[in-house]
PDB file of N, CA and C in Angstrom:
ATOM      1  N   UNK A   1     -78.372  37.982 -70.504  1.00  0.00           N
ATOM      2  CA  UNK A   1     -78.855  36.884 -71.305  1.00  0.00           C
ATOM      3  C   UNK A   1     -77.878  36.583 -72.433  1.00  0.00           C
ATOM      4  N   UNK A   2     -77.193  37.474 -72.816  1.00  0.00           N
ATOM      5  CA  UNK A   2     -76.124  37.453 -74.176  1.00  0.00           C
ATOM      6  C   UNK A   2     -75.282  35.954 -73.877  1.00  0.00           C
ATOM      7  N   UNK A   3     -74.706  36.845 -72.354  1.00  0.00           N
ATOM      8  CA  UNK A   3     -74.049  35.254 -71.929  1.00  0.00           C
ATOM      9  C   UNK A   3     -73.877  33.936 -71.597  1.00  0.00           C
ATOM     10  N   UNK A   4     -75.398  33.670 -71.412  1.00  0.00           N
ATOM     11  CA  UNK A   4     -76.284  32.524 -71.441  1.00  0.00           C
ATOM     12  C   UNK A   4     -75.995  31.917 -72.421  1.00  0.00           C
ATOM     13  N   UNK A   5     -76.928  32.732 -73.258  1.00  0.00           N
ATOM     14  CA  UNK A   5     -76.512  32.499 -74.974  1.00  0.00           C
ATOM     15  C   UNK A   5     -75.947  32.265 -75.557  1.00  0.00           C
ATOM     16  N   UNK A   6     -74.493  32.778 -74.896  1.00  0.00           N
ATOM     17  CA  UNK A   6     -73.024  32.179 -75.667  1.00  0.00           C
ATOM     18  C   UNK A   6     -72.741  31.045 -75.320  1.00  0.00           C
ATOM     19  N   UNK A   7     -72.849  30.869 -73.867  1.00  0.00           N
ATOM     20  CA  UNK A   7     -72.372  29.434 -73.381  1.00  0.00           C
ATOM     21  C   UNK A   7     -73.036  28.488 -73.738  1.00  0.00           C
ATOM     22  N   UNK A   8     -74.456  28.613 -73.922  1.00  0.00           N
ATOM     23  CA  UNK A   8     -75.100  27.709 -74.675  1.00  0.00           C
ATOM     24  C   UNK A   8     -74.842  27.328 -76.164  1.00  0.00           C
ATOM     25  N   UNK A   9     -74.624  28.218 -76.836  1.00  0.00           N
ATOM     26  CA  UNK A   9     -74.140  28.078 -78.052  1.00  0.00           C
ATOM     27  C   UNK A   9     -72.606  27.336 -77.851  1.00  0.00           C
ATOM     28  N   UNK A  10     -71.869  27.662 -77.369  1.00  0.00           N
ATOM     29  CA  UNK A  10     -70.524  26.876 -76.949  1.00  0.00           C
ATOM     30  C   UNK A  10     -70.607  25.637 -76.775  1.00  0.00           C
ATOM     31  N   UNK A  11     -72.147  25.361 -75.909  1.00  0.00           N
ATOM     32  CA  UNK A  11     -72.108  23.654 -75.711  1.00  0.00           C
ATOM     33  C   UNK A  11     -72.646  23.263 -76.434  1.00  0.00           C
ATOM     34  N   UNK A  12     -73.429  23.576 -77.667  1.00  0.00           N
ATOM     35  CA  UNK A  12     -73.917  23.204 -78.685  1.00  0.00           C
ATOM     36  C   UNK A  12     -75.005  23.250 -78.908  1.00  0.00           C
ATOM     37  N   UNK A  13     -75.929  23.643 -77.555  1.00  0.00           N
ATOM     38  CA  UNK A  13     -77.277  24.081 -77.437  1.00  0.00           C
ATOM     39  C   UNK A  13     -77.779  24.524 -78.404  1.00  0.00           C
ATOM     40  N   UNK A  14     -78.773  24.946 -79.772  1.00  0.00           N
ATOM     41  CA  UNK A  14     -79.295  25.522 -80.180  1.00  0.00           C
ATOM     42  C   UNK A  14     -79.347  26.857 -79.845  1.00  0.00           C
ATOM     43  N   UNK A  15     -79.718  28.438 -79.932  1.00  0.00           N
ATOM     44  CA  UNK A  15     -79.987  29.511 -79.347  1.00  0.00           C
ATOM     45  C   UNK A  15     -81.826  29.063 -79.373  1.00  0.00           C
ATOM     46  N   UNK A  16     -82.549  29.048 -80.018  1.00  0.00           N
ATOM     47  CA  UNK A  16     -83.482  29.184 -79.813  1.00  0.00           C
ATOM     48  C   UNK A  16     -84.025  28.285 -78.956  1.00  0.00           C
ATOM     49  N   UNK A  17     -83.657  26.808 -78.631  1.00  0.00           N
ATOM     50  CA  UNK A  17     -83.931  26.527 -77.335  1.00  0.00           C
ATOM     51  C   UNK A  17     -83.394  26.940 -76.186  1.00  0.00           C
ATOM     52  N   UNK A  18     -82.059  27.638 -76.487  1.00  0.00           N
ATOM     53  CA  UNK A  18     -81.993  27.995 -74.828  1.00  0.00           C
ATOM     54  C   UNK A  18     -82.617  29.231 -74.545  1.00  0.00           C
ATOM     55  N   UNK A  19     -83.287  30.444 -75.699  1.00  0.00           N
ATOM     56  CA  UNK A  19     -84.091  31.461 -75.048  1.00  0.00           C
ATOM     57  C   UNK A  19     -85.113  30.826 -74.580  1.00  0.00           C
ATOM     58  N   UNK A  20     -85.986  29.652 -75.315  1.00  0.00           N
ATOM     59  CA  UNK A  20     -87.050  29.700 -74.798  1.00  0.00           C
ATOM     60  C   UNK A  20     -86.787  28.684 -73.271  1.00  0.00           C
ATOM     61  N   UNK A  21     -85.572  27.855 -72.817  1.00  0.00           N
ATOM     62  CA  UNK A  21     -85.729  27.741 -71.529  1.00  0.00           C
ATOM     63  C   UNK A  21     -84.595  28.732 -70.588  1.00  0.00           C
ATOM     64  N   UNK A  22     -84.358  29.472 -70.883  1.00  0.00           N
ATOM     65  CA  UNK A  22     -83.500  30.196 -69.883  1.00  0.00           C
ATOM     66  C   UNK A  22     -84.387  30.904 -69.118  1.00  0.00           C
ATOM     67  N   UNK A  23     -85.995  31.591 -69.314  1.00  0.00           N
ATOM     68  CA  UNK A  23     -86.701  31.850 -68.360  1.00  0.00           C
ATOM     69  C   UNK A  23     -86.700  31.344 -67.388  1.00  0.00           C
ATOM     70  N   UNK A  24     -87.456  30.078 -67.579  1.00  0.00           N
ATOM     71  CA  UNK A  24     -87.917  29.319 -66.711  1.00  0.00           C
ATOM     72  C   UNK A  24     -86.661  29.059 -65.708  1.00  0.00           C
ATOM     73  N   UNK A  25     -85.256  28.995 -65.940  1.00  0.00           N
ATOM     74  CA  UNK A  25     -84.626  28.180 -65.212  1.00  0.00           C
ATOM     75  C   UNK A  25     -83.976  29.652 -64.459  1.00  0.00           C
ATOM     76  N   UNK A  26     -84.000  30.606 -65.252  1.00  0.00           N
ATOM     77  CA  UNK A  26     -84.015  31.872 -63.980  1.00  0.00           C
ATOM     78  C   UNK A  26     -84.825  31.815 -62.974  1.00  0.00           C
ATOM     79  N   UNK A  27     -86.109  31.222 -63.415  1.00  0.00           N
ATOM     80  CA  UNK A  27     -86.970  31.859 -61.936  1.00  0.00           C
ATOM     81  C   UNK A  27     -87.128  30.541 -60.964  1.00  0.00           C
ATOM     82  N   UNK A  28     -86.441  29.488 -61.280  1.00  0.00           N
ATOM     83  CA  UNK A  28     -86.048  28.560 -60.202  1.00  0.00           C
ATOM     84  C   UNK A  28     -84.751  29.203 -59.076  1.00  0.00           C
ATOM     85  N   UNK A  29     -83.587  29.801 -60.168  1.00  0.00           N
ATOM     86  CA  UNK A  29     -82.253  29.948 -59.913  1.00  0.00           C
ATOM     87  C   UNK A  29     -82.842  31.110 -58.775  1.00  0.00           C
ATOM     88  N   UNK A  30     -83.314  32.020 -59.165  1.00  0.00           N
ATOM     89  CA  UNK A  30     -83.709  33.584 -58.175  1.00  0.00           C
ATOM     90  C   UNK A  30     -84.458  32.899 -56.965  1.00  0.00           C
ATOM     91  N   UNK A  31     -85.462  31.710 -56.993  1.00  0.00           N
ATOM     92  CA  UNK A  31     -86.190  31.479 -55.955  1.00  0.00           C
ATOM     93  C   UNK A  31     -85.373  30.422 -54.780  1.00  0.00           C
ATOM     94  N   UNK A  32     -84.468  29.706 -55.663  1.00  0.00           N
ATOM     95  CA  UNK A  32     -83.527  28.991 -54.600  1.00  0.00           C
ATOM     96  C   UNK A  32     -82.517  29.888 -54.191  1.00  0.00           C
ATOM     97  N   UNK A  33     -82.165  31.063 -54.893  1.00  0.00           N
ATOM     98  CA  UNK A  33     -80.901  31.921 -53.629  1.00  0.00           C
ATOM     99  C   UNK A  33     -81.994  32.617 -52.798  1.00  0.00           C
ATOM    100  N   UNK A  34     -83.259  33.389 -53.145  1.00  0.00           N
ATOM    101  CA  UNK A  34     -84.079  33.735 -52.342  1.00  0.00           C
ATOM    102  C   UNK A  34     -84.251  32.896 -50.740  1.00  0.00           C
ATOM    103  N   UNK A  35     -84.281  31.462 -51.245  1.00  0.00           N
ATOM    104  CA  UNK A  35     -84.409  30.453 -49.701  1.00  0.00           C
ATOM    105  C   UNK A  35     -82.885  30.201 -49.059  1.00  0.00           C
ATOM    106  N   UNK A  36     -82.113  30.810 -49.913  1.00  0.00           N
ATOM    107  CA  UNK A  36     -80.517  30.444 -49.255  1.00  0.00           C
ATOM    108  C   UNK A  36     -80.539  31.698 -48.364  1.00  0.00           C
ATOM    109  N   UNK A  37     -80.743  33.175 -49.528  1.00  0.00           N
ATOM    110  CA  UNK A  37     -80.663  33.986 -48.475  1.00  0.00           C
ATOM    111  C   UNK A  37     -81.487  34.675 -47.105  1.00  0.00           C
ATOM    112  N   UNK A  38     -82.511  33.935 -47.699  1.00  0.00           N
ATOM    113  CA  UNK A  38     -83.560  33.758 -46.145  1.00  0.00           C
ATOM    114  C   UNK A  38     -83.427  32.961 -45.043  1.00  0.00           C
ATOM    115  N   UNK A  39     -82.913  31.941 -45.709  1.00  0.00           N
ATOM    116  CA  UNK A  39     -82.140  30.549 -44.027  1.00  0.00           C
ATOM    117  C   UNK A  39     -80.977  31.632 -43.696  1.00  0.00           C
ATOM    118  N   UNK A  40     -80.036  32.164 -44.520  1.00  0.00           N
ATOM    119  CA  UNK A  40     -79.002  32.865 -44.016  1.00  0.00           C
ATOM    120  C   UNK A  40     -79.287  33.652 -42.758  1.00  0.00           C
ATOM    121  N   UNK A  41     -80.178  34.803 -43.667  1.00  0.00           N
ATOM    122  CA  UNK A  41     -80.434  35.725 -42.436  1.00  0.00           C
ATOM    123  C   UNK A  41     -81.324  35.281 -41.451  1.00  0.00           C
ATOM    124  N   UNK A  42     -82.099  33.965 -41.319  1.00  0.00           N
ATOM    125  CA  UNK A  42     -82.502  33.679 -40.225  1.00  0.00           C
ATOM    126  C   UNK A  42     -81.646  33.302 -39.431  1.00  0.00           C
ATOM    127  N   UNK A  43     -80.285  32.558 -39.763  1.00  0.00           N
ATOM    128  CA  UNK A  43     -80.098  32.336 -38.616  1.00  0.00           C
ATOM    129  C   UNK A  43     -78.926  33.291 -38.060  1.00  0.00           C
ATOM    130  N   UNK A  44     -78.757  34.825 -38.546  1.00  0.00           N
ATOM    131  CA  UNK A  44     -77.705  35.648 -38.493  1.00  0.00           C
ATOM    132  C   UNK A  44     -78.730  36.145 -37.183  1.00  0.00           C
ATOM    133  N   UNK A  45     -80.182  36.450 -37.028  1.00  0.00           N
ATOM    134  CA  UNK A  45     -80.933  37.219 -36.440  1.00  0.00           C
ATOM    135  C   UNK A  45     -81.663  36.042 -35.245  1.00  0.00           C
ATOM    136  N   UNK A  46     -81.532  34.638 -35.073  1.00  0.00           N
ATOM    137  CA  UNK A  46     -82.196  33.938 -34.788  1.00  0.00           C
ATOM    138  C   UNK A  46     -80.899  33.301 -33.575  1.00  0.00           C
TER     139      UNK A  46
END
């Protein structure tokens, strides 16, 4: 998260808005490689 933080701060982001959305946009980021790496291995096994 530090590094989030920095880059956000780099682009001028506030820190305290980007803690309070960097959750949320993790658990999009984890659920779309989740469906990348599930089409993957479907079609490695399929």
């Amino acid at each position: 998260m530090g590094a989030a933080l920095a880059m956000a701060n780099a682009l001028g982001v506030p820190t305290v808005i980007a803690a309070e959305l960097l959750p949320a946009i993790e658990a999009v980021m984890v659920s779309k490689i989740n469906e990348q790496m599930e089409a993957m291995h479907g079609r490695e096994t399929g």
